[in-house]
C-alpha atoms as a PDB file:
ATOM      1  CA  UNK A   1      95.653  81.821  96.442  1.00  0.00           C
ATOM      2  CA  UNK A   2      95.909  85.830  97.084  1.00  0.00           C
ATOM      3  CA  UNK A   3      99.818  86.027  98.015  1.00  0.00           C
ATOM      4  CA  UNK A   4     101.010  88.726 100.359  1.00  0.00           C
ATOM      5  CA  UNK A   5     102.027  92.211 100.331  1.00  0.00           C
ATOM      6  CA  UNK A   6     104.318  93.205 102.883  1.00  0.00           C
ATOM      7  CA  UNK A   7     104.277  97.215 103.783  1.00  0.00           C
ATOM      8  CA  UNK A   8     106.960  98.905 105.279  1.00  0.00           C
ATOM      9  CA  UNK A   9     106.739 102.231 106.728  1.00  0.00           C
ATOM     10  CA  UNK A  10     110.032 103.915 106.108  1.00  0.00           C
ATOM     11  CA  UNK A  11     108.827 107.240 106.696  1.00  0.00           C
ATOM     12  CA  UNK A  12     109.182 109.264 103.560  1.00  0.00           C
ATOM     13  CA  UNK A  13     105.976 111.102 102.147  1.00  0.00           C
ATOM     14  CA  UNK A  14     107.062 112.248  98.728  1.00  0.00           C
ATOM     15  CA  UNK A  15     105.731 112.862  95.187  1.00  0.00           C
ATOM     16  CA  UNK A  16     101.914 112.862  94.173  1.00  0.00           C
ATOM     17  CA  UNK A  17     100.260 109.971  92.757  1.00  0.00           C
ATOM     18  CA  UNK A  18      96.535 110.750  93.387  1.00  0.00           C
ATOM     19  CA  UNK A  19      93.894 113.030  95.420  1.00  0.00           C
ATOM     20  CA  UNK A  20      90.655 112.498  96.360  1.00  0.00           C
ATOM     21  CA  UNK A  21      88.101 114.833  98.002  1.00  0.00           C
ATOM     22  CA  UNK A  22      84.542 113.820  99.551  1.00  0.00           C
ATOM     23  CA  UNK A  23      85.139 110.612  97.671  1.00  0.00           C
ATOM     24  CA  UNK A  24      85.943 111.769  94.478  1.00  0.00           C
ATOM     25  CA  UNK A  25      89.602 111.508  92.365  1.00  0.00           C
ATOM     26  CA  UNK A  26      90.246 115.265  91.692  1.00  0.00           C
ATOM     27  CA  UNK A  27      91.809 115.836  88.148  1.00  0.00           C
ATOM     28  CA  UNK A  28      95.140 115.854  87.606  1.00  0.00           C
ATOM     29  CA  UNK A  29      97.190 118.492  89.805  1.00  0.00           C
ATOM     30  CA  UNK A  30     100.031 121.079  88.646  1.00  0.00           C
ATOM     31  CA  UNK A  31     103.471 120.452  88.427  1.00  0.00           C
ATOM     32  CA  UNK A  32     103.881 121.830  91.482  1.00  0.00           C
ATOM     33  CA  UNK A  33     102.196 119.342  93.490  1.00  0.00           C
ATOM     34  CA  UNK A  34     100.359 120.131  96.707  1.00  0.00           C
ATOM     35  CA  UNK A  35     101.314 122.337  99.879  1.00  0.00           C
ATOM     36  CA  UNK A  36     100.325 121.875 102.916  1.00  0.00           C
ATOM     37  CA  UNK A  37     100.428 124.748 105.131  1.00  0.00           C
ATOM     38  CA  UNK A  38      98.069 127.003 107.365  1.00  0.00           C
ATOM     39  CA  UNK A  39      98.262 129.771 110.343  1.00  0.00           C
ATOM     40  CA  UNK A  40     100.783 129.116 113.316  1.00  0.00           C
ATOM     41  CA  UNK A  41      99.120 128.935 116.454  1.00  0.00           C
ATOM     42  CA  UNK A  42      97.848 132.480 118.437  1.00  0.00           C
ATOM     43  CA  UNK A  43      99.668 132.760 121.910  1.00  0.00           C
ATOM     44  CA  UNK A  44      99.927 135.123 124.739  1.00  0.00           C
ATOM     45  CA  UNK A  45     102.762 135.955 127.212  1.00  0.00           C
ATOM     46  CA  UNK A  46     101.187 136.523 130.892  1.00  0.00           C
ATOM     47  CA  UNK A  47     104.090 138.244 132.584  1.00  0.00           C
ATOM     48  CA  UNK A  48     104.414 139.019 136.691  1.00  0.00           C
ATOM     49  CA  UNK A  49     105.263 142.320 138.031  1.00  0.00           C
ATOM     50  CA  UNK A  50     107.612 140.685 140.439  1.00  0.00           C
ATOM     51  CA  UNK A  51     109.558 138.688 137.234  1.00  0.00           C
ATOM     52  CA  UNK A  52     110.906 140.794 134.558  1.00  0.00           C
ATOM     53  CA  UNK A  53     113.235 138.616 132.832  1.00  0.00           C
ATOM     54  CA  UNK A  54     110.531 136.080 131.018  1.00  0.00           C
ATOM     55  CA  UNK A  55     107.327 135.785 131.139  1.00  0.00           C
ATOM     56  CA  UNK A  56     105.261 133.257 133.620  1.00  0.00           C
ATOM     57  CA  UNK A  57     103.288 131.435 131.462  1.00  0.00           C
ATOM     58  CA  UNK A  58     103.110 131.077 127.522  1.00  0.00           C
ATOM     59  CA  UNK A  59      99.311 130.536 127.041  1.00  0.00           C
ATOM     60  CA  UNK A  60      97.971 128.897 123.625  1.00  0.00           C
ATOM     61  CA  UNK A  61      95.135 130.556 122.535  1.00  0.00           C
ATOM     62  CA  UNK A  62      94.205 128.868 119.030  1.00  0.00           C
ATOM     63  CA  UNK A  63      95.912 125.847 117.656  1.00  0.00           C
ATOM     64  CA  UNK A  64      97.793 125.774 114.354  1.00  0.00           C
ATOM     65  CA  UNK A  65      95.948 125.138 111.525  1.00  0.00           C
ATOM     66  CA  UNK A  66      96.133 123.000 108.385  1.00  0.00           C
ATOM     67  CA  UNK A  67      95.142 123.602 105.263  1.00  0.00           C
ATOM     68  CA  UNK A  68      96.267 122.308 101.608  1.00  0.00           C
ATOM     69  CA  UNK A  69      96.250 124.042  98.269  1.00  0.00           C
ATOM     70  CA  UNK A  70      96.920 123.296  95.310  1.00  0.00           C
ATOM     71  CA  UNK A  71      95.928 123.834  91.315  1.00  0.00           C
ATOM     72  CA  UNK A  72      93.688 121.758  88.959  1.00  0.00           C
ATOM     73  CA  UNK A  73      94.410 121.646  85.605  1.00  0.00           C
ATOM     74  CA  UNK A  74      92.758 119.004  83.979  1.00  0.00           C
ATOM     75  CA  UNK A  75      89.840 121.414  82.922  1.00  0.00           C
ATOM     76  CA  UNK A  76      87.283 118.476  81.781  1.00  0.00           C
ATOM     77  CA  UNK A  77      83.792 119.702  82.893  1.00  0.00           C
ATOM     78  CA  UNK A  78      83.551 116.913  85.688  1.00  0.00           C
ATOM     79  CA  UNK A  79      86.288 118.025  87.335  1.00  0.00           C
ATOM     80  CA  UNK A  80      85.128 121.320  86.997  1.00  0.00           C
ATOM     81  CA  UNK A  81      81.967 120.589  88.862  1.00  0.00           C
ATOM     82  CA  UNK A  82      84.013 118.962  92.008  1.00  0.00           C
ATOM     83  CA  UNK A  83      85.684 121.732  92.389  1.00  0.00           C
ATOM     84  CA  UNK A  84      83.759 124.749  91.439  1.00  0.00           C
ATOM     85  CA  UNK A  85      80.372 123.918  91.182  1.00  0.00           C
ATOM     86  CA  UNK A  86      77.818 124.555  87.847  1.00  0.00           C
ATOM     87  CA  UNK A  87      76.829 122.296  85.596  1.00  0.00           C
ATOM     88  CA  UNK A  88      78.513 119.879  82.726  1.00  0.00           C
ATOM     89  CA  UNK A  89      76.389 118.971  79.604  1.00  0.00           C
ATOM     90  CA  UNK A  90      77.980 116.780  77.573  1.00  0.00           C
ATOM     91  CA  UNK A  91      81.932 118.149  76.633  1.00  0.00           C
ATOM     92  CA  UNK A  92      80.950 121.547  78.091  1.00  0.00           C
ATOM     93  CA  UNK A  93      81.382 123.159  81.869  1.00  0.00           C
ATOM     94  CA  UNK A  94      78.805 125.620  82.632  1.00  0.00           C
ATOM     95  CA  UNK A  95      80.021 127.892  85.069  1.00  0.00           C
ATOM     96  CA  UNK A  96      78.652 128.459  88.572  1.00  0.00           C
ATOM     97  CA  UNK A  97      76.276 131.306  89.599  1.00  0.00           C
ATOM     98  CA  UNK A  98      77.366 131.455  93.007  1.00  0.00           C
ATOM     99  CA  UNK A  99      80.766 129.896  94.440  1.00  0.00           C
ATOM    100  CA  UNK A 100      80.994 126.224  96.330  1.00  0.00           C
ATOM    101  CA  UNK A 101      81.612 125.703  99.420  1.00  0.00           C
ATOM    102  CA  UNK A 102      81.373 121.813 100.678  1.00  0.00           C
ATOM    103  CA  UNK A 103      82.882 119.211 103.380  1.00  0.00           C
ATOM    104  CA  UNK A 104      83.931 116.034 103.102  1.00  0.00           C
ATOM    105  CA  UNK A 105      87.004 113.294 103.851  1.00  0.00           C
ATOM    106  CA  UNK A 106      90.485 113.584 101.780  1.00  0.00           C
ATOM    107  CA  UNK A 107      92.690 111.192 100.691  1.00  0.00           C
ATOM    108  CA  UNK A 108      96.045 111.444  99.373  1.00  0.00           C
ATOM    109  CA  UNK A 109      98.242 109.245  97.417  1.00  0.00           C
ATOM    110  CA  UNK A 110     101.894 109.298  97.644  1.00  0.00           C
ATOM    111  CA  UNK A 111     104.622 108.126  95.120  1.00  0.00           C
ATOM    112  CA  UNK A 112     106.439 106.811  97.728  1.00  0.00           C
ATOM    113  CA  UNK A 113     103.477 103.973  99.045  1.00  0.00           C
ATOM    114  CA  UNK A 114     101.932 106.396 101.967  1.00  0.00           C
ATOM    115  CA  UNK A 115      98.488 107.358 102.296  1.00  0.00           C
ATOM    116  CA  UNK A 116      97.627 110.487 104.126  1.00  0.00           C
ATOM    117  CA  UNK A 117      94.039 110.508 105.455  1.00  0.00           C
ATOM    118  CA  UNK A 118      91.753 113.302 106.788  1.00  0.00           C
ATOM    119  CA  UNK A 119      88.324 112.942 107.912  1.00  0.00           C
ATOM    120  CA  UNK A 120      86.729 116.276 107.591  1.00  0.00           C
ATOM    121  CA  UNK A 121      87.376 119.176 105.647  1.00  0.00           C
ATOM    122  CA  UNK A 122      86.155 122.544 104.190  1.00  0.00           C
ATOM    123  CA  UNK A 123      86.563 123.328 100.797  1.00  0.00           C
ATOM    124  CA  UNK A 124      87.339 127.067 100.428  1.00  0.00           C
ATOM    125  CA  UNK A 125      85.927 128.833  97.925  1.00  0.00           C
ATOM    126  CA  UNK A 126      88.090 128.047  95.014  1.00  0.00           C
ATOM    127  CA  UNK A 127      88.615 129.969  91.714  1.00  0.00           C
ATOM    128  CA  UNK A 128      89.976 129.963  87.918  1.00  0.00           C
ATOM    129  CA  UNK A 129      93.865 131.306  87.978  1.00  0.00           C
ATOM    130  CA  UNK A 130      96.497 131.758  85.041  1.00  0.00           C
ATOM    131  CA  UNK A 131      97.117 132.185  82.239  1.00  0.00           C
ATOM    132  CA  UNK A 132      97.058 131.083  78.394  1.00  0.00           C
ATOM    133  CA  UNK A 133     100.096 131.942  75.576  1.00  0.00           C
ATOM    134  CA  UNK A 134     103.686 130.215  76.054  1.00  0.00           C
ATOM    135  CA  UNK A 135     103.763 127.485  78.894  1.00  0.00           C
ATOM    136  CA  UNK A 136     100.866 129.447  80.676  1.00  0.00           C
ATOM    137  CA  UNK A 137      98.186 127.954  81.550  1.00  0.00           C
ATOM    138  CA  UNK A 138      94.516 128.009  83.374  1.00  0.00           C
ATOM    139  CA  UNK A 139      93.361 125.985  86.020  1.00  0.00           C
ATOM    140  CA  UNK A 140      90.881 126.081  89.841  1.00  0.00           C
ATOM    141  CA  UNK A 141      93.009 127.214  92.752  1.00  0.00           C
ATOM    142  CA  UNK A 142      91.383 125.319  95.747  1.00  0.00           C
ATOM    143  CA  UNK A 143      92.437 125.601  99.301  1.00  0.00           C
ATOM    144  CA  UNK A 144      90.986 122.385 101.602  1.00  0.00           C
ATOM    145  CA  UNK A 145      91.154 123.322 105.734  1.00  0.00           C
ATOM    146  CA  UNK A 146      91.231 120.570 108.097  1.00  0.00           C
ATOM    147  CA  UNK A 147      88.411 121.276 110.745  1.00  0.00           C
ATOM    148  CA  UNK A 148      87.811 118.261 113.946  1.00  0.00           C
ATOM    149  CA  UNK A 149      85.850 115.906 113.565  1.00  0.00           C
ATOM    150  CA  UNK A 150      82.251 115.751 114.989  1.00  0.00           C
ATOM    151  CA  UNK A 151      82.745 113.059 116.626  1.00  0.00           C
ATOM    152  CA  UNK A 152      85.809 114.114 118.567  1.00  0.00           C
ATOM    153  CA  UNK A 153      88.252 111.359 117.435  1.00  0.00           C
ATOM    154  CA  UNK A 154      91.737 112.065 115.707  1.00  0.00           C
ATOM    155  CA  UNK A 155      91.395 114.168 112.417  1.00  0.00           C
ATOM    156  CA  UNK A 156      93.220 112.378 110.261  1.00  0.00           C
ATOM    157  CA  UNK A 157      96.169 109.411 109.984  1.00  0.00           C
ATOM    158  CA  UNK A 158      99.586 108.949 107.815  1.00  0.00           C
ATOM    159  CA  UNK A 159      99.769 104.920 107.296  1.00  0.00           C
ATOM    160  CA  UNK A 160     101.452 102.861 104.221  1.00  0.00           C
ATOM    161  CA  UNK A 161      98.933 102.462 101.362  1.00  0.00           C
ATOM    162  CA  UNK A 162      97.028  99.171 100.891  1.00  0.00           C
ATOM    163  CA  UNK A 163      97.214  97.917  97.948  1.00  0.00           C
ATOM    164  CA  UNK A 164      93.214  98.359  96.213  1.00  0.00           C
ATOM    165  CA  UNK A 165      91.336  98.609  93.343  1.00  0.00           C
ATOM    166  CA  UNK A 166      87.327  99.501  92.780  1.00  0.00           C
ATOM    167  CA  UNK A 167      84.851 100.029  90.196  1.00  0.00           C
ATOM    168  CA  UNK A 168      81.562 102.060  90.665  1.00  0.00           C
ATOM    169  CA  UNK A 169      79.026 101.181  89.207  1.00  0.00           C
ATOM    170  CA  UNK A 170      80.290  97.429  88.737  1.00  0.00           C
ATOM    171  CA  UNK A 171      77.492  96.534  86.066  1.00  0.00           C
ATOM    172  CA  UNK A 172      76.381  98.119  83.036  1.00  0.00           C
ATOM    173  CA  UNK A 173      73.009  97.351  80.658  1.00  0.00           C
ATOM    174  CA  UNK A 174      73.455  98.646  77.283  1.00  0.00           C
ATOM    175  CA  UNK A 175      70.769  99.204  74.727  1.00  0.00           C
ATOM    176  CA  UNK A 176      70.641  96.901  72.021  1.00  0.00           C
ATOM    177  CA  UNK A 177      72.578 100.102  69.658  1.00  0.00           C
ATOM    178  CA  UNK A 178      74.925 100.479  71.548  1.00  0.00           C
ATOM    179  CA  UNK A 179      76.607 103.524  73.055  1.00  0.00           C
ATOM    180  CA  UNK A 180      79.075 104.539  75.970  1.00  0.00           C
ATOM    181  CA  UNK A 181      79.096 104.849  79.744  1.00  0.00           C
ATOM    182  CA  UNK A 182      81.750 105.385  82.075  1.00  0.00           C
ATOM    183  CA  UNK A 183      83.150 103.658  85.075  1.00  0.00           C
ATOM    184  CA  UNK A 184      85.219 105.121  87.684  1.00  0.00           C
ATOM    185  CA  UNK A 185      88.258 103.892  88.444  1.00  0.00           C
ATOM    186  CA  UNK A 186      90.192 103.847  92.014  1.00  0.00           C
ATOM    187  CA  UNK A 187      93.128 102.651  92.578  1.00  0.00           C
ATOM    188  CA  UNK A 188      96.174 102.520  94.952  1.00  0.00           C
ATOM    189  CA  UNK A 189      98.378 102.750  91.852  1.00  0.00           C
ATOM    190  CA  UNK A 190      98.450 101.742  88.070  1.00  0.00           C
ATOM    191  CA  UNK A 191      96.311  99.586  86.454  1.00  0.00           C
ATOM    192  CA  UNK A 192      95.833  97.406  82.968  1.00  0.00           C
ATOM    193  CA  UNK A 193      92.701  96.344  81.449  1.00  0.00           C
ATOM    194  CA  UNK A 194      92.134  92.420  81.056  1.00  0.00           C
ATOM    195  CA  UNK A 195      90.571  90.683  77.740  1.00  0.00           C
ATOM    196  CA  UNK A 196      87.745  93.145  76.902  1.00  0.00           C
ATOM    197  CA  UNK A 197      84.366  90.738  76.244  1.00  0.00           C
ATOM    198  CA  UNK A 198      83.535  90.952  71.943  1.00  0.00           C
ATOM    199  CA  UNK A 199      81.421  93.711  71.347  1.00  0.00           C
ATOM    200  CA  UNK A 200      82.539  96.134  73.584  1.00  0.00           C
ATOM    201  CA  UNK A 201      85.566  98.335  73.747  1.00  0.00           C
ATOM    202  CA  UNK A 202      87.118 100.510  76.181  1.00  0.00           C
ATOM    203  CA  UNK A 203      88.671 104.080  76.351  1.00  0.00           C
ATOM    204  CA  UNK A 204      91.559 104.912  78.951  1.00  0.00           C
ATOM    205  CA  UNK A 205      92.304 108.495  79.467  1.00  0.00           C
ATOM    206  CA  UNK A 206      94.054 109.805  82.552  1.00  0.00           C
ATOM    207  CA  UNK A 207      92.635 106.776  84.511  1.00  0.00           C
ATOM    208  CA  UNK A 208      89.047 107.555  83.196  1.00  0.00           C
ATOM    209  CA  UNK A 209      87.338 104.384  81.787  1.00  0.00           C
ATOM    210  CA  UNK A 210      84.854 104.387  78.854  1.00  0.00           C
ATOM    211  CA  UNK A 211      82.983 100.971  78.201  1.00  0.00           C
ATOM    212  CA  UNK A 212      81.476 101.557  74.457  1.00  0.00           C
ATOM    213  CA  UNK A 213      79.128  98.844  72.982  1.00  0.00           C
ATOM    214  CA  UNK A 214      79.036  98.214  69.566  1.00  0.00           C
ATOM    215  CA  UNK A 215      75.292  97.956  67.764  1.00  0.00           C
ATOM    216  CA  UNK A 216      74.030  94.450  68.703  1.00  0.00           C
ATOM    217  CA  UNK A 217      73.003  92.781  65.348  1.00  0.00           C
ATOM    218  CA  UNK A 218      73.575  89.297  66.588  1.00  0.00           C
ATOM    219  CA  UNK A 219      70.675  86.689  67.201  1.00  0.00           C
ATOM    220  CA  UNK A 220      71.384  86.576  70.757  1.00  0.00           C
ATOM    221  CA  UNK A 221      72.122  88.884  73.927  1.00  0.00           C
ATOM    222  CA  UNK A 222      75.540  89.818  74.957  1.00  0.00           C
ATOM    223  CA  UNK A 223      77.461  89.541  77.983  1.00  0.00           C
ATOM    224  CA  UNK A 224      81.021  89.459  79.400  1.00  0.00           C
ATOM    225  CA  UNK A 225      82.770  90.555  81.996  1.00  0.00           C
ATOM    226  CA  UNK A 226      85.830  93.253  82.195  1.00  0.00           C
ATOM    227  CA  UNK A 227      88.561  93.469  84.263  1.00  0.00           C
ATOM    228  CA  UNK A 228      90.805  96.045  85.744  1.00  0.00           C
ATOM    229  CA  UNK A 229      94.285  94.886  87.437  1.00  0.00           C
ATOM    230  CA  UNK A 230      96.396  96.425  89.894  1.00  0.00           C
ATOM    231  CA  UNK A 231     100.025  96.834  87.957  1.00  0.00           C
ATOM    232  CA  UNK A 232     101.732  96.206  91.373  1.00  0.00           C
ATOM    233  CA  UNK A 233      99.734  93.463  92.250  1.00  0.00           C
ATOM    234  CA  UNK A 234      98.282  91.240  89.484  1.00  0.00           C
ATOM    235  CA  UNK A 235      95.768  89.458  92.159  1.00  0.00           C
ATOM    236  CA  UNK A 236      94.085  92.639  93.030  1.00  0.00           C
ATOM    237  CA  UNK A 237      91.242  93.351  90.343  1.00  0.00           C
ATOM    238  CA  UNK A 238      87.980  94.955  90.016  1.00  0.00           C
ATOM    239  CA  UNK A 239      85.500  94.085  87.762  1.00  0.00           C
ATOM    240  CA  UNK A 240      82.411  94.938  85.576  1.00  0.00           C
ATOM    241  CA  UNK A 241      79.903  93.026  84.328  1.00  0.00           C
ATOM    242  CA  UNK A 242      78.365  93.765  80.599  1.00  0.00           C
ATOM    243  CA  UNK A 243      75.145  93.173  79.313  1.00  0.00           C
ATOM    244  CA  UNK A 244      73.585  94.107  75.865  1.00  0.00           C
ATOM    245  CA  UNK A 245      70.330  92.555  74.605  1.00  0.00           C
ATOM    246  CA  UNK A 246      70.128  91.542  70.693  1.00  0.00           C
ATOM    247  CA  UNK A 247      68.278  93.777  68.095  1.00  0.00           C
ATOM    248  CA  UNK A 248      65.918  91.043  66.915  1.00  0.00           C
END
């Protein structure tokens, strides 16, 4: 039986565990974290000739807005493309022509067991910045505004995180020679790999999974399954079926 997870909400939204935009983990983030900032709201003073000592009314003109930046260093071509645009082929990240500019939800991560939620948001236009020699380094500058929803409901929630874990895709079909593929991990925190299925291996880099199948000499097919478990909750797992016909 699944046993329970109790959340508390004690109110304190620090450290940075992961970030997702438009549904996809964004690579790992500078030292420096996140900030979350944006332009105070535009106002007007309507004063009365009669009343000299304050104005009347204090009329809002624009709302405050939101907006978070922050800098992506883990330069691995996939990344690359979330963030920037172009192309990857293979280990290489083929630079944009023209600059990106998408929408999508974001989804934040705390260290502290919060989630931070926000349904719609522009991605401004976001570019290389840094430098290289000593502890210099490069990485995408991005900038992520929070615009209202089209539907006209609340923009975005601040709730405990739930524990979870998910694969995509959660099968893979290898040839019979093997090779590689990878499966994307997300998670609410850390996770292990279970007893990996003979034949096959896995890679774990930075959270990103590898399945590799060996060359299948055997007289008969392969198949197993592999599974990833949440470190803070050992009954919350995701899994992946394998499959791998024989080479005779």
């Amino acid at each position: 039986m699944k046993r329970s997870v109790t959340q508390t909400n004690d109110g304190y939204y620090v450290l940075l565990d992961a970030f997702y935009f438009n549904g996809k983990r964004l690579g790992n983030i500078s030292e420096e974290g996140v900030n979350w900032g944006g332009d105070d709201a535009q106002t007007f003073e309507l004063w009365a000739a009669q009343i000299r000592s304050n104005p009347v009314l204090d009329i809002e003109t624009r709302a405050a807005t939101n907006e978070i930046t922050g800098k992506m260093i883990e330069m691995v071509p996939s990344n690359c493309v979330d963030l920037m645009g172009g192309k990857a082929v293979g280990e290489e990240w083929q630079m944009p022509a023209n600059s990106l500019r998408a929408e999508g939800d974001v989804r934040i991560l705390t260290g502290t067991g919060k989630t931070i939620k926000i349904k719609r948001a522009s991605l401004r236009a976001s570019k290389i910045r840094g430098g290289l020699g000593g502890e210099k380094n490069i990485g995408i500058e991005f900038g992520l505004k929070m615009l209202a929803p089209k539907d006209g409901s609340s923009p975005g929630s601040m709730l405990p995180t739930e524990p979870f874990i998910e694969a995509e895709p959660t099968a893979l079909t290898f040839g019979a020679d093997g090779g590689s593929k990878a499966v994307a991990i997300e998670a609410s925190g850390p996770f292990s790999v279970g007893v990996v299925p003979e034949g096959f291996s896995v890679e774990l880099v930075n959270g990103r999974v590898t399945v590799i199948a060996e060359a299948n000499a055997t007289g008969s097919p392969r198949s197993g399954r592999l599974e990833f478990i949440l470190e803070s909750d050992v009954e919350t797992k995701a899994s992946v079926t394998l499959s791998q016909p024989n080479n005779a």
